[in-house]
C-alpha atoms as a PDB file:
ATOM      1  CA  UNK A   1      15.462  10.075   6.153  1.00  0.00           C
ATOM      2  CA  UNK A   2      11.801   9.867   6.226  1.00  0.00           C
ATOM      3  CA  UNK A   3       8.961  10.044   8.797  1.00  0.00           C
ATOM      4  CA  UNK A   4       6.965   6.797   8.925  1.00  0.00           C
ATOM      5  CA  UNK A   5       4.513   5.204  10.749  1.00  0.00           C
ATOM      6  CA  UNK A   6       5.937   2.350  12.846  1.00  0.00           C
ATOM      7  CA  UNK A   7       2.352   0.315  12.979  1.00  0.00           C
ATOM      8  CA  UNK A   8       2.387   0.781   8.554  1.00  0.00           C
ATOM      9  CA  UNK A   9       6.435  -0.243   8.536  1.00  0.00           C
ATOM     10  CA  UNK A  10       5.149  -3.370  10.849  1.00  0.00           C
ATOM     11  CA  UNK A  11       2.567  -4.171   8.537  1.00  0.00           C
ATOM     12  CA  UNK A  12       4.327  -4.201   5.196  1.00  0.00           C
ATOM     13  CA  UNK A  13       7.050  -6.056   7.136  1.00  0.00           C
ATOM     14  CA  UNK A  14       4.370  -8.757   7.803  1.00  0.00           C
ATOM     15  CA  UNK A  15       3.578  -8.814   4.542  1.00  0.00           C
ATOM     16  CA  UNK A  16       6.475  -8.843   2.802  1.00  0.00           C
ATOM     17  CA  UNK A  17       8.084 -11.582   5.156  1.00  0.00           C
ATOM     18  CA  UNK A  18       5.541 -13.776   3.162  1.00  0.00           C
ATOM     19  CA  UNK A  19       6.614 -13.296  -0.095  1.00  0.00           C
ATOM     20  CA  UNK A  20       8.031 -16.047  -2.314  1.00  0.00           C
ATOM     21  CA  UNK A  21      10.855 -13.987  -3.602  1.00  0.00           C
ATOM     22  CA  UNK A  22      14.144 -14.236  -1.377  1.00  0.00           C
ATOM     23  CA  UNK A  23      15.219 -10.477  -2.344  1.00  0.00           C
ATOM     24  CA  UNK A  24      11.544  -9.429  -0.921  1.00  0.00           C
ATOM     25  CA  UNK A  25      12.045 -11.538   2.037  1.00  0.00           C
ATOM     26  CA  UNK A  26      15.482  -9.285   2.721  1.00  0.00           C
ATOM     27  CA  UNK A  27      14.130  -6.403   2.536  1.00  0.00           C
ATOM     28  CA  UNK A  28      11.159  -7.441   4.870  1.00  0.00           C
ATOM     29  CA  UNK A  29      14.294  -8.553   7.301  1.00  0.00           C
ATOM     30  CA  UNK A  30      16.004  -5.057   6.806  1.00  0.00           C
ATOM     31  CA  UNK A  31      12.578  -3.241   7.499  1.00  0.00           C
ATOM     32  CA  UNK A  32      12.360  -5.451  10.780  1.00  0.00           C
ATOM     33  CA  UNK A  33      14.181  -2.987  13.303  1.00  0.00           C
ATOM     34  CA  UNK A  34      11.927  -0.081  12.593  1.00  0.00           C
ATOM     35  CA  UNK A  35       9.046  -1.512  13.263  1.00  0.00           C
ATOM     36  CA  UNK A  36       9.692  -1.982  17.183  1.00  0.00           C
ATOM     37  CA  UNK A  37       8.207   1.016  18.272  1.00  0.00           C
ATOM     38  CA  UNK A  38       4.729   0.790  18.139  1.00  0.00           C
ATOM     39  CA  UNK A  39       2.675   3.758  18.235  1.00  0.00           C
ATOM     40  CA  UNK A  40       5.703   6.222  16.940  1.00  0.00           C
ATOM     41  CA  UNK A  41       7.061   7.551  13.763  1.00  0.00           C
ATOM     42  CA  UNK A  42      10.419   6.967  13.273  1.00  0.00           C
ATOM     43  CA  UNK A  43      13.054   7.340  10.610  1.00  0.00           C
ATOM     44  CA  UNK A  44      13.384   5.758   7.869  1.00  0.00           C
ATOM     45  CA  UNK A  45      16.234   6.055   5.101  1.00  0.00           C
ATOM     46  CA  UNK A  46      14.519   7.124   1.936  1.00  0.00           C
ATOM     47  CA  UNK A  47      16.441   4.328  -0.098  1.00  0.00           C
ATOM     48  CA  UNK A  48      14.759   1.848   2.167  1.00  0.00           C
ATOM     49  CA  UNK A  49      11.120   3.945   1.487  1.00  0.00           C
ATOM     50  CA  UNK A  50      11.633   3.461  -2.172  1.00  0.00           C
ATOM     51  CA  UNK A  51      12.630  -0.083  -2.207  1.00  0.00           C
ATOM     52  CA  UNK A  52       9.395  -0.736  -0.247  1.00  0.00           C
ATOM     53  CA  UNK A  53       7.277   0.774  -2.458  1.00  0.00           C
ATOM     54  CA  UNK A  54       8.005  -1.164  -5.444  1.00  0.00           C
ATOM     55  CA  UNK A  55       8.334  -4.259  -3.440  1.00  0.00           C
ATOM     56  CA  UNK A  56       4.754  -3.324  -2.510  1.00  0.00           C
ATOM     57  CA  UNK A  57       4.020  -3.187  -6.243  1.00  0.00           C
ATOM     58  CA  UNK A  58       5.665  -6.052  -7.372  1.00  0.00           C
ATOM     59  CA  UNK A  59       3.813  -8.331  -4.595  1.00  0.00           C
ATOM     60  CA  UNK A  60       0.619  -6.539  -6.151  1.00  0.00           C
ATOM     61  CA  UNK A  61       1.555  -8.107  -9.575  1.00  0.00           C
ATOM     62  CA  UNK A  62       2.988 -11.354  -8.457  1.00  0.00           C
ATOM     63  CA  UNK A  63      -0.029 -12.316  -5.542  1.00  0.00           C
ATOM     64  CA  UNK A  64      -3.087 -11.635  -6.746  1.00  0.00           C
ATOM     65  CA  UNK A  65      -4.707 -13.078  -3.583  1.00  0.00           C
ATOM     66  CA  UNK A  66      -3.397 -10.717  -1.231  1.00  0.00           C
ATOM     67  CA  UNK A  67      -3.904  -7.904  -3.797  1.00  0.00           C
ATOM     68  CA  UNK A  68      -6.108  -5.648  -1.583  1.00  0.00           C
ATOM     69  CA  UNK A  69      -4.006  -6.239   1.877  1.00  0.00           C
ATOM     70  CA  UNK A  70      -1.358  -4.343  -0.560  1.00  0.00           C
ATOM     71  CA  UNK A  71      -3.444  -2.067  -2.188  1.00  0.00           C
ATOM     72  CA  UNK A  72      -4.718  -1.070   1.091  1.00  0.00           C
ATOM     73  CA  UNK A  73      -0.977  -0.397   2.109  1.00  0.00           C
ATOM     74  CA  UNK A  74      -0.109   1.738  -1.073  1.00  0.00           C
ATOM     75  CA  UNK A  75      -3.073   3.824  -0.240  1.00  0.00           C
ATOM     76  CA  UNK A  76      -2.118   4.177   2.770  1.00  0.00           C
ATOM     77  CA  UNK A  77       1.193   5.511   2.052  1.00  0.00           C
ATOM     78  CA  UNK A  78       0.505   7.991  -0.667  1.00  0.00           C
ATOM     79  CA  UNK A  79      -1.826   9.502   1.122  1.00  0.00           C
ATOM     80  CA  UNK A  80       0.835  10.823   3.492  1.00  0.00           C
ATOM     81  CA  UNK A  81       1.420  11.430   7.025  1.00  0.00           C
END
């Protein structure tokens, strides 16, 4: 388990909800329920982390037109909590 940012988890979840790939779109749904506590860091299953990430980096590739919203998130996360 891992540490995150609620508001970041919302965020990506946003995002990802909007991409054109179904398998994206399920993990966006599977992200959902740890985003609804605003303000907090809560726990997050590493597997789910990961998966993120290279969903992150796969929208980067696919959508070029929303290519700083997710390089703005990727920042985000490697610079740590």
């Amino acid at each position: 388990m891992v540490k995150m940012p609620a508001h970041w988890l919302a965020t990506v979840f946003l995002l990802l909800r909007r991409s054109a790939s179904g398998e994206v779109q399920a993990l966006a749904a599977e992200l959902q329920p740890f985003t609804e506590q605003p303000g907090q860091r809560v726990q997050v299953p590493r597997a789910v982390v990961r998966r993120t990430e290279l969903a992150l980096r796969g929208e980067l590739e696919r959508s070029p037109r929303r290519s700083e919203e997710v390089r703005h998130l990727i920042r985000a996360r490697s610079g740590g909590w």
